[in-house]
PDB file of N, CA and C in Angstrom:
ATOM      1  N   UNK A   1     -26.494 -51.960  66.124  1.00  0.00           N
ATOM      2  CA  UNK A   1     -27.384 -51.409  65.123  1.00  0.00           C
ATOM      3  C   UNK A   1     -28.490 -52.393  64.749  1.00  0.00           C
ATOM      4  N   UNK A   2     -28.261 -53.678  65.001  1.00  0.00           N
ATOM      5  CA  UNK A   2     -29.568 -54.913  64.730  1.00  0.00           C
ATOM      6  C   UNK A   2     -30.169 -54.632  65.347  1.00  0.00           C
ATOM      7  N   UNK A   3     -30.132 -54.934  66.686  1.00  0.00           N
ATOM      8  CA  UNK A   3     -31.415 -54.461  67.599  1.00  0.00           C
ATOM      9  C   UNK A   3     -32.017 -53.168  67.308  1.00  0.00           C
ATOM     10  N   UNK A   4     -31.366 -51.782  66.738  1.00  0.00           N
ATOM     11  CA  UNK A   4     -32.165 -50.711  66.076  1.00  0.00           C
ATOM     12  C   UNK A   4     -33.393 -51.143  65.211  1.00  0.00           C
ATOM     13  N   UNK A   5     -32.806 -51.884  64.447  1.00  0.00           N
ATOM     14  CA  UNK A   5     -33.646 -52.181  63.218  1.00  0.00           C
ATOM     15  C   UNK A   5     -34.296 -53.298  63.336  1.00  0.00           C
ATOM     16  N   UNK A   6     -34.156 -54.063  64.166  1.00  0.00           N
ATOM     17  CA  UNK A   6     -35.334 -54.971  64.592  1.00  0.00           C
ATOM     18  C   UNK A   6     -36.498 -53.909  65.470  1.00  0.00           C
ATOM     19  N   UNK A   7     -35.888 -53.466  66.565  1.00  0.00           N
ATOM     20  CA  UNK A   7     -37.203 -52.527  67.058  1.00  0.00           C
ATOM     21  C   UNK A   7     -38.241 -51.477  66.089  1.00  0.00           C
ATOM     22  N   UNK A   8     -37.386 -51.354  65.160  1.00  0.00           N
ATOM     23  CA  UNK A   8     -38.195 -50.568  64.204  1.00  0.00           C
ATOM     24  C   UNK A   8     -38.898 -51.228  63.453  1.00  0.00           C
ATOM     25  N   UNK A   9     -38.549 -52.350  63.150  1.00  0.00           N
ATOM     26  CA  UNK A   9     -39.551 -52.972  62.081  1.00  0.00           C
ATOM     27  C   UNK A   9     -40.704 -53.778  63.113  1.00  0.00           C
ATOM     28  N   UNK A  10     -40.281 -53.951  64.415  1.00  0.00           N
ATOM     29  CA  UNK A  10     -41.760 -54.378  65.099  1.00  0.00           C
ATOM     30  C   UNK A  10     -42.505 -53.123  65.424  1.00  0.00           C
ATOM     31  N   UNK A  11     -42.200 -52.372  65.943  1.00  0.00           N
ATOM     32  CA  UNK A  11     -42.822 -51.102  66.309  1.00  0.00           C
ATOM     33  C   UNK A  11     -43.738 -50.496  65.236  1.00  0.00           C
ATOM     34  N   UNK A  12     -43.135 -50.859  63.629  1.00  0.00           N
ATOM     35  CA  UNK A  12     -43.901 -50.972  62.382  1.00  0.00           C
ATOM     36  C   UNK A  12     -45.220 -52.127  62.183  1.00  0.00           C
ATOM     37  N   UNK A  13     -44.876 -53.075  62.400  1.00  0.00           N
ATOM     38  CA  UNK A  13     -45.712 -53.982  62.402  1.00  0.00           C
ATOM     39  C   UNK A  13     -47.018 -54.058  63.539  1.00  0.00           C
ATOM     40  N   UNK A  14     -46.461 -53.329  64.672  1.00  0.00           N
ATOM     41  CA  UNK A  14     -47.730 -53.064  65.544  1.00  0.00           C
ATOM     42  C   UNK A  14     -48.443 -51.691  65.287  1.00  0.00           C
ATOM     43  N   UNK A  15     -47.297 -50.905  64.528  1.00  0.00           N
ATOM     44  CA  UNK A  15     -48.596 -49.929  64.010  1.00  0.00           C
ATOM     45  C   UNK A  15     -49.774 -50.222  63.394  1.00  0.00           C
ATOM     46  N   UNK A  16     -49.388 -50.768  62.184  1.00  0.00           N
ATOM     47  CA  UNK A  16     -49.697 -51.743  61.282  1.00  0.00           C
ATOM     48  C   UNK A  16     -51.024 -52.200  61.409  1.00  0.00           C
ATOM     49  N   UNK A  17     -50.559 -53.248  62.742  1.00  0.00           N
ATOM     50  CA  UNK A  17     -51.669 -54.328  63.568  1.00  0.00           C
ATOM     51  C   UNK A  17     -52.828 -53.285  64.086  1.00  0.00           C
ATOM     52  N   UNK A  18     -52.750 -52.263  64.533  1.00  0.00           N
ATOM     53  CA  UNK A  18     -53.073 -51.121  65.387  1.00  0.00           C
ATOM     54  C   UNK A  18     -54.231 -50.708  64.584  1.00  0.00           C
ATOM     55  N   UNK A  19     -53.553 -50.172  63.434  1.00  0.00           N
ATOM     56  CA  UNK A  19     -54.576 -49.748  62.302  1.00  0.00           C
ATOM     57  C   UNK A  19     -55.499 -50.971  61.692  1.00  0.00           C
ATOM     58  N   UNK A  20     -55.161 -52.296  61.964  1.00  0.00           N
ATOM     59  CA  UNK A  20     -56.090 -53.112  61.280  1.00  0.00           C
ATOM     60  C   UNK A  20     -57.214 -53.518  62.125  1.00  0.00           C
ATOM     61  N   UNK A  21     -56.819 -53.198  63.862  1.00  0.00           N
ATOM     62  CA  UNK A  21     -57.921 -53.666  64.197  1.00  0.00           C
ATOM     63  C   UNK A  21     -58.661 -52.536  64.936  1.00  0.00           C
ATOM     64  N   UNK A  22     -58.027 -50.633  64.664  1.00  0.00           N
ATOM     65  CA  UNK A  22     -59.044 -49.929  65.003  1.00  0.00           C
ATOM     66  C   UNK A  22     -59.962 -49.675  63.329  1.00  0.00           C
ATOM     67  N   UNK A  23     -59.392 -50.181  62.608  1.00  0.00           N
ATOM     68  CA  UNK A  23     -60.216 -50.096  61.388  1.00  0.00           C
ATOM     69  C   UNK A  23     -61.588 -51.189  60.724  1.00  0.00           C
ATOM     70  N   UNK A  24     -61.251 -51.936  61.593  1.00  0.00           N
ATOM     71  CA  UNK A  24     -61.742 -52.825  61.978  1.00  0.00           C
ATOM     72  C   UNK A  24     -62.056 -54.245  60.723  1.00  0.00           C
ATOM     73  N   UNK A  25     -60.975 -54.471  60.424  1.00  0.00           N
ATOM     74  CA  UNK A  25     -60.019 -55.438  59.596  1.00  0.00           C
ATOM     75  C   UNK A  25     -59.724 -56.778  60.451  1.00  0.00           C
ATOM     76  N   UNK A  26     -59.441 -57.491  59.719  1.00  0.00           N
ATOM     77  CA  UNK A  26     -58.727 -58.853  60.844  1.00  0.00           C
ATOM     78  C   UNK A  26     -57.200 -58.458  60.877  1.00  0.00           C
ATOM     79  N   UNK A  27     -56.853 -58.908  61.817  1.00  0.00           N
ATOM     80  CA  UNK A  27     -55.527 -58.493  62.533  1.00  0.00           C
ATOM     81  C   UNK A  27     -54.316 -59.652  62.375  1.00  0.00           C
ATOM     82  N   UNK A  28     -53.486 -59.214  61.850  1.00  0.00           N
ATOM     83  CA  UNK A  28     -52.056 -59.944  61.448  1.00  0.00           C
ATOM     84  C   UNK A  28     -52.280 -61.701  62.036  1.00  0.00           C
ATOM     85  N   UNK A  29     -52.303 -61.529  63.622  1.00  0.00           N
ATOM     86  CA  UNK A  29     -52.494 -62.797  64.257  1.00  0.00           C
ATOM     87  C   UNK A  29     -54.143 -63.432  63.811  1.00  0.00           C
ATOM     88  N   UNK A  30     -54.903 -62.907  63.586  1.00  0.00           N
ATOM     89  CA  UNK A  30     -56.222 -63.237  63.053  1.00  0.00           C
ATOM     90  C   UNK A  30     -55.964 -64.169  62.024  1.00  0.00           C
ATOM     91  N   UNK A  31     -55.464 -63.750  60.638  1.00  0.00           N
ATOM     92  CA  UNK A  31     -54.979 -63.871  59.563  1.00  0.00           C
ATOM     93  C   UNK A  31     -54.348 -64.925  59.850  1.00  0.00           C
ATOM     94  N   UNK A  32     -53.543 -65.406  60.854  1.00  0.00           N
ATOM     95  CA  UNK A  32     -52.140 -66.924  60.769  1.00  0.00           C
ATOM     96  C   UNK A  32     -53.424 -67.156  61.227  1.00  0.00           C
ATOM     97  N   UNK A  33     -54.179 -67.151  62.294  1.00  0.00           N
ATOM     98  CA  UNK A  33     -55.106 -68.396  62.790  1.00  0.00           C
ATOM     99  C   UNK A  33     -56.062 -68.809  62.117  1.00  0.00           C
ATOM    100  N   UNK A  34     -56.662 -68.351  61.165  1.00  0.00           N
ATOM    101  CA  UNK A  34     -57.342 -68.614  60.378  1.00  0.00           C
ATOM    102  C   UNK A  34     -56.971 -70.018  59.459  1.00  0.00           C
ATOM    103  N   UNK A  35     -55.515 -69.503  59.161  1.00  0.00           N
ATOM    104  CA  UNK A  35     -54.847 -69.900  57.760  1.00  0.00           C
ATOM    105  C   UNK A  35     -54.587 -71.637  58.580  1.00  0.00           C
ATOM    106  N   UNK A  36     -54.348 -72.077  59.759  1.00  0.00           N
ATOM    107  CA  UNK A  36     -54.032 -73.363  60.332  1.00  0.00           C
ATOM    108  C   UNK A  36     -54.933 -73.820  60.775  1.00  0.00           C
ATOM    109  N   UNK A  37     -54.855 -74.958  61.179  1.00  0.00           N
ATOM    110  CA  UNK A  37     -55.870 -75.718  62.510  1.00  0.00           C
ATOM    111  C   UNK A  37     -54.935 -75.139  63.695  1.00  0.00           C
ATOM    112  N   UNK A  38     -55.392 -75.592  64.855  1.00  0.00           N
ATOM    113  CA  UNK A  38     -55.126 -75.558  66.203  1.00  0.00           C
ATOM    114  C   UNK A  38     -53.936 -76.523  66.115  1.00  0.00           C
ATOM    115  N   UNK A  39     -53.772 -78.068  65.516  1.00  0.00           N
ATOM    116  CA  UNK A  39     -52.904 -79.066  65.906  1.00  0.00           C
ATOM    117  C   UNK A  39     -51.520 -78.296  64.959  1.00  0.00           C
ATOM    118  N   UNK A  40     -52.008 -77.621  64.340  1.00  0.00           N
ATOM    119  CA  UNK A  40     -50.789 -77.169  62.991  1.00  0.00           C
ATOM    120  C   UNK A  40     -49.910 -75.813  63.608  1.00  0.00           C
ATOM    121  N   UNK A  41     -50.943 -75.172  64.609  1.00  0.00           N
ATOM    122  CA  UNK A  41     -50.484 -73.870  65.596  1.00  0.00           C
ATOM    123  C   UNK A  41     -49.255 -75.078  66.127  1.00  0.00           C
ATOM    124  N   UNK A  42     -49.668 -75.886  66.971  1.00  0.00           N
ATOM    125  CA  UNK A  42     -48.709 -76.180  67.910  1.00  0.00           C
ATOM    126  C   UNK A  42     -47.654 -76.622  67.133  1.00  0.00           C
ATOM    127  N   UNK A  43     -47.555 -77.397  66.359  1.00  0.00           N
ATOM    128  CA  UNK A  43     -47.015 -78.149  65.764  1.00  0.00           C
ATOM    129  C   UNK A  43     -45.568 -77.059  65.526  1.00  0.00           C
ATOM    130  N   UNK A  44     -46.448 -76.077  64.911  1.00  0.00           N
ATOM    131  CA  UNK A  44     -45.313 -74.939  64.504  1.00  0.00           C
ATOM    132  C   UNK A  44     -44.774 -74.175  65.905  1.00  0.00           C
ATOM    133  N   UNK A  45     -45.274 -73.998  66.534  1.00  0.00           N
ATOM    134  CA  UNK A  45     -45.103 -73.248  67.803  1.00  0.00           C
ATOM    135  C   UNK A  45     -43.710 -74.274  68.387  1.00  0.00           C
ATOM    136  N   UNK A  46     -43.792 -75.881  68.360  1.00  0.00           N
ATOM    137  CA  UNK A  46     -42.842 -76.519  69.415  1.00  0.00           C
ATOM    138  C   UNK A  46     -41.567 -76.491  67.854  1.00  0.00           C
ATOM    139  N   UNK A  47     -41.493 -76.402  66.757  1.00  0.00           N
ATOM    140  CA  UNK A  47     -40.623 -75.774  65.919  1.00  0.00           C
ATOM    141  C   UNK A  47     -39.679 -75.038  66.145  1.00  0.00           C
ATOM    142  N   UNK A  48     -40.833 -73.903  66.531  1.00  0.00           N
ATOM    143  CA  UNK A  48     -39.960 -72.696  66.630  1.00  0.00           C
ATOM    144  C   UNK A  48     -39.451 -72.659  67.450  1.00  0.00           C
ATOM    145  N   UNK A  49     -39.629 -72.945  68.717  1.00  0.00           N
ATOM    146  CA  UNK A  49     -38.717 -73.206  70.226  1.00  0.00           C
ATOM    147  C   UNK A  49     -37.656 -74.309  70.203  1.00  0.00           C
ATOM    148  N   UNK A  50     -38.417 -75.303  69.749  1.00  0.00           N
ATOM    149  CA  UNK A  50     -37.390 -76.492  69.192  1.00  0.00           C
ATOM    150  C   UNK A  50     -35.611 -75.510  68.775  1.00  0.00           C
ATOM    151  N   UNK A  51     -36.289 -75.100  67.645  1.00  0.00           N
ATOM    152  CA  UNK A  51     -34.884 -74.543  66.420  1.00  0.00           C
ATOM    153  C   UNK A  51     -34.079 -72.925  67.645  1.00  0.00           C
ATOM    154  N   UNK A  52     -35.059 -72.134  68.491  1.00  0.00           N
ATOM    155  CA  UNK A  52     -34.640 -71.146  69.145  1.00  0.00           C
ATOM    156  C   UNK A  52     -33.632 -71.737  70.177  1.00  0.00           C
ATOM    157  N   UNK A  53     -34.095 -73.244  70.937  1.00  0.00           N
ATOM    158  CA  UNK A  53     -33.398 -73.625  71.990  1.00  0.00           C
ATOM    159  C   UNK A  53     -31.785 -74.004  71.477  1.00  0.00           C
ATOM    160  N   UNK A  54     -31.827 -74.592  70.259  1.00  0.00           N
ATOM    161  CA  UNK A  54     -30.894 -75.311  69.672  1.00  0.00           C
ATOM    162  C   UNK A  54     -29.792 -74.114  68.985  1.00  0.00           C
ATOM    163  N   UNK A  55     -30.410 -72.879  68.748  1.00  0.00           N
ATOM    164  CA  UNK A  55     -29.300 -72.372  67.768  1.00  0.00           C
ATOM    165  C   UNK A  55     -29.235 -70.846  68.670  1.00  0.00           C
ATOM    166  N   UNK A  56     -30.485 -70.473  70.117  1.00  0.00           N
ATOM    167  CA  UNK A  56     -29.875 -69.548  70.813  1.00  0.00           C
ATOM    168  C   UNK A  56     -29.796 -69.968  72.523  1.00  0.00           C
ATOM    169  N   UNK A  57     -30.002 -71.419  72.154  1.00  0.00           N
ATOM    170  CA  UNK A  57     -29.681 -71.387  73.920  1.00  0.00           C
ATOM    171  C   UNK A  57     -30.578 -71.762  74.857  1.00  0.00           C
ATOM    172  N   UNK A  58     -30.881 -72.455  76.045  1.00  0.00           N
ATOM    173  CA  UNK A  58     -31.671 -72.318  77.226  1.00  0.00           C
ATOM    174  C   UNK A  58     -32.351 -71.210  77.618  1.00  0.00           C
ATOM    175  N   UNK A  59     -31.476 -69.853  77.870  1.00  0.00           N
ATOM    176  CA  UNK A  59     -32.126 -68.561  78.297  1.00  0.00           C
ATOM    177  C   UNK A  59     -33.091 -68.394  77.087  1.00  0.00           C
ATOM    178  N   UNK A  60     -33.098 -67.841  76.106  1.00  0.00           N
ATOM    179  CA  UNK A  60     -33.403 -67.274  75.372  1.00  0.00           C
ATOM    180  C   UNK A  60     -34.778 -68.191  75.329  1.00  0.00           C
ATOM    181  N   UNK A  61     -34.913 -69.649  75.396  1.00  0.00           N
ATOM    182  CA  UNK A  61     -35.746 -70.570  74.982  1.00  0.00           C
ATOM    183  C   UNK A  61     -36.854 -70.635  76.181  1.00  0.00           C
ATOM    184  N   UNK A  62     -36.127 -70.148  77.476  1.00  0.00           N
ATOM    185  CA  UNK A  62     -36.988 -70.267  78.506  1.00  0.00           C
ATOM    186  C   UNK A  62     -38.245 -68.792  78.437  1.00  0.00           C
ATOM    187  N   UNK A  63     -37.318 -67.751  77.940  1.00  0.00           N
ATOM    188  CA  UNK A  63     -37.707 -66.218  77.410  1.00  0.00           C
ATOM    189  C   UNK A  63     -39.246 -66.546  76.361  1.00  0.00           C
ATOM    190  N   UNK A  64     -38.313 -66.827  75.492  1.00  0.00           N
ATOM    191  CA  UNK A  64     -39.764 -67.444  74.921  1.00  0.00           C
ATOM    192  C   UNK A  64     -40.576 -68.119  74.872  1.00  0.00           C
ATOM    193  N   UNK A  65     -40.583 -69.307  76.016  1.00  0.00           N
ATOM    194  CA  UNK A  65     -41.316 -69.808  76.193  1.00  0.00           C
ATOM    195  C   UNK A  65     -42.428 -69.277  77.094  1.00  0.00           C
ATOM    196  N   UNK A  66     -42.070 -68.727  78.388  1.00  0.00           N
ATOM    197  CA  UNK A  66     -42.773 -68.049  79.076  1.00  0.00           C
ATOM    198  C   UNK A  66     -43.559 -66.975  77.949  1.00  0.00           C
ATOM    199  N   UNK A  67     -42.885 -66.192  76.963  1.00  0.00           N
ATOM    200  CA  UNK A  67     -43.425 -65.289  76.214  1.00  0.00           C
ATOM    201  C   UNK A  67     -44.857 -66.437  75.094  1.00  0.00           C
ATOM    202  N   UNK A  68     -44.238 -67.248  74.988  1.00  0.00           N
ATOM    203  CA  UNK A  68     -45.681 -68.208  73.910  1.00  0.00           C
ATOM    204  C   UNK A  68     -46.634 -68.911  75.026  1.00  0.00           C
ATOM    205  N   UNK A  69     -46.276 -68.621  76.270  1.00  0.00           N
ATOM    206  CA  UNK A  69     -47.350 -69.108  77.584  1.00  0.00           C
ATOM    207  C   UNK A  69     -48.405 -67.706  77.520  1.00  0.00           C
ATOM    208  N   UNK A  70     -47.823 -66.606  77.853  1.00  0.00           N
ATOM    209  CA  UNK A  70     -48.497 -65.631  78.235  1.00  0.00           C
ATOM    210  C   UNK A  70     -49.633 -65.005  77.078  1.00  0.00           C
ATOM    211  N   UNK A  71     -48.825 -65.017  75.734  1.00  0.00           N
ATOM    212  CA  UNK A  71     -49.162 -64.987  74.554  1.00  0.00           C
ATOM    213  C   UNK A  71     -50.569 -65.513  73.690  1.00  0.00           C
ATOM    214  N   UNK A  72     -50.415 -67.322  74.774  1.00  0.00           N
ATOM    215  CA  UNK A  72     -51.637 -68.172  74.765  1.00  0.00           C
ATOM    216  C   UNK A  72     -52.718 -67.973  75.900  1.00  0.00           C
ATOM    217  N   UNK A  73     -52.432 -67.504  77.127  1.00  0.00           N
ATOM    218  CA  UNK A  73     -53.250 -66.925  77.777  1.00  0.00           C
ATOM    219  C   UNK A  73     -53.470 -65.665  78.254  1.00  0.00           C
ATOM    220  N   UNK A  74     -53.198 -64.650  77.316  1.00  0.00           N
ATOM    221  CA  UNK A  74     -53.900 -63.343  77.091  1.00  0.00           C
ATOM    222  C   UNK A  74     -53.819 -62.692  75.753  1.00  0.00           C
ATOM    223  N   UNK A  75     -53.343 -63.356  74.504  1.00  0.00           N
ATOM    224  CA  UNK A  75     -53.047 -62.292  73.728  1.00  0.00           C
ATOM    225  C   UNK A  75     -54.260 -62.871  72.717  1.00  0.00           C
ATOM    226  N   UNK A  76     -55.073 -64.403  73.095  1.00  0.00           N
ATOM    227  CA  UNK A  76     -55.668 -64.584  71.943  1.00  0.00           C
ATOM    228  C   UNK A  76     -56.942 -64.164  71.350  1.00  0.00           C
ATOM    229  N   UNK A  77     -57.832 -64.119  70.439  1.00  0.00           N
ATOM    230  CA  UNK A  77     -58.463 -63.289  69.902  1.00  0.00           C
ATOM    231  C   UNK A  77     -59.981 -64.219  70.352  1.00  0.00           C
ATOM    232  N   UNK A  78     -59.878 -65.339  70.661  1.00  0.00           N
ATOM    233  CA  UNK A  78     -60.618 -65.921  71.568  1.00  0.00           C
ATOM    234  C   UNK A  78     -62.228 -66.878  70.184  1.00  0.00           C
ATOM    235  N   UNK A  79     -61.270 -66.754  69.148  1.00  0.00           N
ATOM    236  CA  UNK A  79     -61.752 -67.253  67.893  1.00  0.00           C
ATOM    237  C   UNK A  79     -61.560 -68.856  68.153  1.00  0.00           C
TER     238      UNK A  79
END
């Protein structure tokens, strides 16, 4: 039932995102990049993998890592 309710609350959040940037609003990820520098992105970024590797594992860490690679070379807003 977690994984239910995790898919629902992202599937929410990209509606969300959806509507902010056909409305033409800044967009969820807009909004964090704004709010940091670039050195403060990473900083937090090797955190979060840091704490993912340690409390879910290698797989999961390699998962996301490839996912914060791809993420950095196509998802960014180019700001």
């Amino acid at each position: 039932m977690d994984g239910i309710i995790t898919l629902i609350i992202l599937m929410l959040v990209g509606v969300y995102d959806l509507y902010l940037y056909f409305s033409g609003q800044l967009t969820i990820s807009q909004h964090i990049h704004k709010m940091f520098p670039k050195a403060i992105d990473l900083v937090i970024l090797c955190v979060i993998l840091g704490v993912v590797w340690y409390g879910l594992g290698l797989s999961t860490f390699v998962v996301m890592t490839i996912g914060s690679i791809l993420g950095h070379l196509f998802f960014q807003s180019g700001d």
